[in-house]
Protein backbone atom coordinates (compact mmCIF):
# COMPACT_ATOMS: atom_id res chain seq x y z
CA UNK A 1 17.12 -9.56 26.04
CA UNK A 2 17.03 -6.31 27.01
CA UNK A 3 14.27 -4.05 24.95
CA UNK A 4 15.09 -0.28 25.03
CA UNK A 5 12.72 2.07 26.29
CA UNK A 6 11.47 4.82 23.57
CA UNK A 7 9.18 8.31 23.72
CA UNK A 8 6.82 9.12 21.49
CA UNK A 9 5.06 12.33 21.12
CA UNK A 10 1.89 12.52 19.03
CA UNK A 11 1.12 16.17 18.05
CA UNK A 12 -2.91 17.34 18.41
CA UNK A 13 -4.16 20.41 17.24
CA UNK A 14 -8.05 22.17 16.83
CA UNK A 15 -10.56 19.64 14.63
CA UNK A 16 -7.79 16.94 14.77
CA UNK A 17 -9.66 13.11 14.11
CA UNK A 18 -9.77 11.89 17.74
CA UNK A 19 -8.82 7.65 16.64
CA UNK A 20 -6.02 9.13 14.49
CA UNK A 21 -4.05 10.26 17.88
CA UNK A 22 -6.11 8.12 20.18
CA UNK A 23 -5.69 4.18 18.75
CA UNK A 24 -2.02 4.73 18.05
CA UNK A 25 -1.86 5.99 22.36
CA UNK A 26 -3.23 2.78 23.23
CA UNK A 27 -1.32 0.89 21.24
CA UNK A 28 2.10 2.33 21.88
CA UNK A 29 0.97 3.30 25.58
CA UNK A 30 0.58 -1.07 25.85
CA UNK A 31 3.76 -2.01 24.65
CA UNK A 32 5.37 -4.12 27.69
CA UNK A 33 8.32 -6.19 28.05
CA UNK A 34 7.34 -10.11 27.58
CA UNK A 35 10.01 -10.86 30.66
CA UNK A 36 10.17 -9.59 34.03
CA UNK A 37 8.16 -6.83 35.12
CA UNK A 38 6.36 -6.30 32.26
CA UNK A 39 7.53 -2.81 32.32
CA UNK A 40 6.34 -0.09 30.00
CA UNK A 41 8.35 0.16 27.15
CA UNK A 42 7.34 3.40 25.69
CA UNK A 43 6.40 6.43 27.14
CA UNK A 44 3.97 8.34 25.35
CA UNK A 45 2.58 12.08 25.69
CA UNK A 46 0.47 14.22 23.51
CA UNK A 47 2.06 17.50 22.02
CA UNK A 48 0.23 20.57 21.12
CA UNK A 49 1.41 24.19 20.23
CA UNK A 50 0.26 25.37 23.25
CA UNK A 51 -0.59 23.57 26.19
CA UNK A 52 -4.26 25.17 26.07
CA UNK A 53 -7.00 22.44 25.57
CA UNK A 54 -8.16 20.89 22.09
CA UNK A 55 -11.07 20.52 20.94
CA UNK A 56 -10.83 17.74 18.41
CA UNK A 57 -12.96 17.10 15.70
CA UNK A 58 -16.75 16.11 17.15
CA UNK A 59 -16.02 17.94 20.67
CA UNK A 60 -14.13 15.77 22.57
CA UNK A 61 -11.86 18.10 24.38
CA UNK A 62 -8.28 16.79 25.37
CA UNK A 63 -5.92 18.59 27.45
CA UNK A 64 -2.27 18.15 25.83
CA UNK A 65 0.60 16.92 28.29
CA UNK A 66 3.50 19.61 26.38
CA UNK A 67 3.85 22.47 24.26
CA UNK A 68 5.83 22.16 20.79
CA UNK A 69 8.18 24.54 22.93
CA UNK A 70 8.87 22.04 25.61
CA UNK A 71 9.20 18.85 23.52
CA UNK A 72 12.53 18.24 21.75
CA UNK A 73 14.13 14.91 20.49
CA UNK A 74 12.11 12.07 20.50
CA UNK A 75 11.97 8.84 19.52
CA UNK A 76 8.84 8.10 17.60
CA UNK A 77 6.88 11.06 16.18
CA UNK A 78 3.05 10.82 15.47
CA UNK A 79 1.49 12.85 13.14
CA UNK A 80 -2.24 12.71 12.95
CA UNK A 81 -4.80 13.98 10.81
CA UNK A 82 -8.31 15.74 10.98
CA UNK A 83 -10.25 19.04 9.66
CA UNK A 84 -7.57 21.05 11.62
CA UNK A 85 -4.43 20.00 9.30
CA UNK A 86 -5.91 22.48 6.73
CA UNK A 87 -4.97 25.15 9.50
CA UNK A 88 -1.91 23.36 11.09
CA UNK A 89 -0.50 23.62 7.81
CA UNK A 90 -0.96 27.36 7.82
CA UNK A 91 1.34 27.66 11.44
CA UNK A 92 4.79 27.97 10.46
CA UNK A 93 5.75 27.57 13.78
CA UNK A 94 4.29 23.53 13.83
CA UNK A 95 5.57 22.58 10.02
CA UNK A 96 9.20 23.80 11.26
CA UNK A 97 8.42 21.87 14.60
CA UNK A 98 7.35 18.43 12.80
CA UNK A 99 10.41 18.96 9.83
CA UNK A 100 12.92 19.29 12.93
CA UNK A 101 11.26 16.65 15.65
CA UNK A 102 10.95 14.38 12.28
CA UNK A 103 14.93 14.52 10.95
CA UNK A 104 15.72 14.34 14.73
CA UNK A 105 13.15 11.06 15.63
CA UNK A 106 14.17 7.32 14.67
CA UNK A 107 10.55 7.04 13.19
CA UNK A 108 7.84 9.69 11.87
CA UNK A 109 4.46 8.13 11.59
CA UNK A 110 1.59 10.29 10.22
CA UNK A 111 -2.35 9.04 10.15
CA UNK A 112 -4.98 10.14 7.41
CA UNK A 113 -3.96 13.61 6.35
CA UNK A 114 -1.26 14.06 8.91
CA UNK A 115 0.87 13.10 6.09
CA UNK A 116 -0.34 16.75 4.62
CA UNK A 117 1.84 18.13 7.37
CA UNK A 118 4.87 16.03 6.08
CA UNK A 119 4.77 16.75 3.08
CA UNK A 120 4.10 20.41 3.93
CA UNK A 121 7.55 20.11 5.64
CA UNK A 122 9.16 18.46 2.56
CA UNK A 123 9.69 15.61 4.11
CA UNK A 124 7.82 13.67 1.73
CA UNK A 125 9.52 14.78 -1.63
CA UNK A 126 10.60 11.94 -3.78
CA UNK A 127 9.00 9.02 -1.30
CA UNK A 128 5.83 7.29 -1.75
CA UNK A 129 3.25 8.05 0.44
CA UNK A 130 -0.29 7.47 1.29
CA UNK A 131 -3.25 9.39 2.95
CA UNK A 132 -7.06 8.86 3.23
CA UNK A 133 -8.92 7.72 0.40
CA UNK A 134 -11.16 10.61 0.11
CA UNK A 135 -8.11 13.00 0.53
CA UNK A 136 -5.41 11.36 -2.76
CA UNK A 137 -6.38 13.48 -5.54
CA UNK A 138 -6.01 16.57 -3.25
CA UNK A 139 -2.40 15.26 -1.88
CA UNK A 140 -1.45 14.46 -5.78
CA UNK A 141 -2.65 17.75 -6.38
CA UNK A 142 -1.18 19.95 -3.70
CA UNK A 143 1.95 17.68 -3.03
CA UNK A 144 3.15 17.05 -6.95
CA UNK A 145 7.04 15.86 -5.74
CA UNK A 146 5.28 13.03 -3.18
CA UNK A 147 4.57 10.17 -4.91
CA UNK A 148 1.03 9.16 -4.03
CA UNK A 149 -0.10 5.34 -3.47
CA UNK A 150 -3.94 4.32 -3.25
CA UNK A 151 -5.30 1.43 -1.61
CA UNK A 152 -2.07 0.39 1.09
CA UNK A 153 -2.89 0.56 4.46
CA UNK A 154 0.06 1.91 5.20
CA UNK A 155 4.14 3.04 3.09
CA UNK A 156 6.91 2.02 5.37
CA UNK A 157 9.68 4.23 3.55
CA UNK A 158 12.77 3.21 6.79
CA UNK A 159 12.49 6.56 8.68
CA UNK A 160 8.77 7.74 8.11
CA UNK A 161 5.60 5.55 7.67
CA UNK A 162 2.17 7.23 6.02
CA UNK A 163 -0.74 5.35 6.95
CA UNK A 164 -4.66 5.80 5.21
CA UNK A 165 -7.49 7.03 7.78
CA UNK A 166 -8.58 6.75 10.83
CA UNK A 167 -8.31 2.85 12.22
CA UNK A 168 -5.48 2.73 9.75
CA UNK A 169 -3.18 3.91 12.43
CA UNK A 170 -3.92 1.11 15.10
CA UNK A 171 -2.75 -1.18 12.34
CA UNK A 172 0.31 1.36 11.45
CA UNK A 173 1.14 1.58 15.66
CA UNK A 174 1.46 -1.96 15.34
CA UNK A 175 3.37 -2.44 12.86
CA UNK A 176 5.74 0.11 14.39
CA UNK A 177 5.84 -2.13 17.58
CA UNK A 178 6.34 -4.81 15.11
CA UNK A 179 9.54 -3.21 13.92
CA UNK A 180 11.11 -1.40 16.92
CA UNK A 181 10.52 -4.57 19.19
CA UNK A 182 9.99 -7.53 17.49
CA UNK A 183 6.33 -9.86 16.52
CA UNK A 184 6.20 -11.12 19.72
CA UNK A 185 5.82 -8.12 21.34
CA UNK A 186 3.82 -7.12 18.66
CA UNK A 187 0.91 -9.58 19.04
CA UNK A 188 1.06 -9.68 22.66
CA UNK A 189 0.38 -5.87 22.50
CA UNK A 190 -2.69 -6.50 19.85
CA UNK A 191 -4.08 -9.18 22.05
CA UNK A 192 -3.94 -6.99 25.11
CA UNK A 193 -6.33 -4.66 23.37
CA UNK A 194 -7.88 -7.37 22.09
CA UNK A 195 -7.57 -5.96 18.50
CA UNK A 196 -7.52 -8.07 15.48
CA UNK A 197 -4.26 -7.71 14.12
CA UNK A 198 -3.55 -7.84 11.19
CA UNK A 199 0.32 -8.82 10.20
């Protein structure tokens, strides 16, 4: 069977949680076809507003492959989370970015309080949803049309997925492999990280 190649862009900004961005890149940048060449089935690249480097949240500084300018359609969209949504949600310019990249993508994925940046784009309204632990009562609270759910790992809605914090979206990126190419796939991808996946 043939398994159709897919891009996925995972946006980064200032103060953004480095495993948020990071752990789903490894997972969807190891997705390989069981038969064959074991080609790479997704291509994956890191989106910023500019293409100036990051500095994400406890200094790590990462240099981002594309501009919001330069990326259009893709496949999968990652939304991550970190200190810097609180200002990412201020940029006008990156909530109309994710609310177009996210009606255009076959999946929208956000980790920890990347789903902030969703629902700042009202793409959240009327769906459940789910964020950090530490950050619910403020989503409730700032986001009264989302409906909020506590203690999921992660709220597959069809087109966009919220996962809870930090190593939460390893287990969401798999999951997503899970659905766009089947469990096999899936757990060969886990063990090639050797992460203990949970299905």
């Amino acid at each position: 069977m043939t398994l159709r190649k897919r891009t996925v862009a995972i946006l980064i900004f200032d103060d953004v949680e480095l495993l948020d961005f990071a752990g789903p890149f490894e997972v969807f940048s190891s997705v390989r076809n069981l038969t064959g060449d074991h080609e790479r089935l997704m291509d994956v690249f890191t989106v910023a507003e500019s293409t100036a480097p990051v500095r994400c949240r406890n200094g790590l500084v990462v240099q981002p492959e594309r501009s919001i300018d330069e990326c259009q359609t893709v496949d999968v969209l990652v939304i991550p989370g970190g200190a810097g949504v609180r200002t990412a949600l201020e940029r006008n310019h990156v909530v109309e970015w994710v609310r177009t990249r996210a009606q255009e993508a076959e999946l929208t994925v956000s980790v920890c309080t990347g789903s902030f940046l969703l629902a700042q784009a009202g793409l959240l309204s009327g769906r459940p949803a789910t964020t950090h632990w530490e950050r619910i009562g403020e989503m409730r609270e700032r986001f009264p049309e989302v409906e909020v759910v506590e203690d999921e790992r992660w709220v597959d809605t069809g087109d966009i997925i919220t996962a809870a914090g930090v190593s939460a979206g390893i287990d969401v990126a798999l999951h997503v492999v899970r659905r766009l190419y089947g469990a096999d796939v899936a757990r060969a991808t886990a063990l090639g990280i050797e992460y203990d996946y949970w299905e």
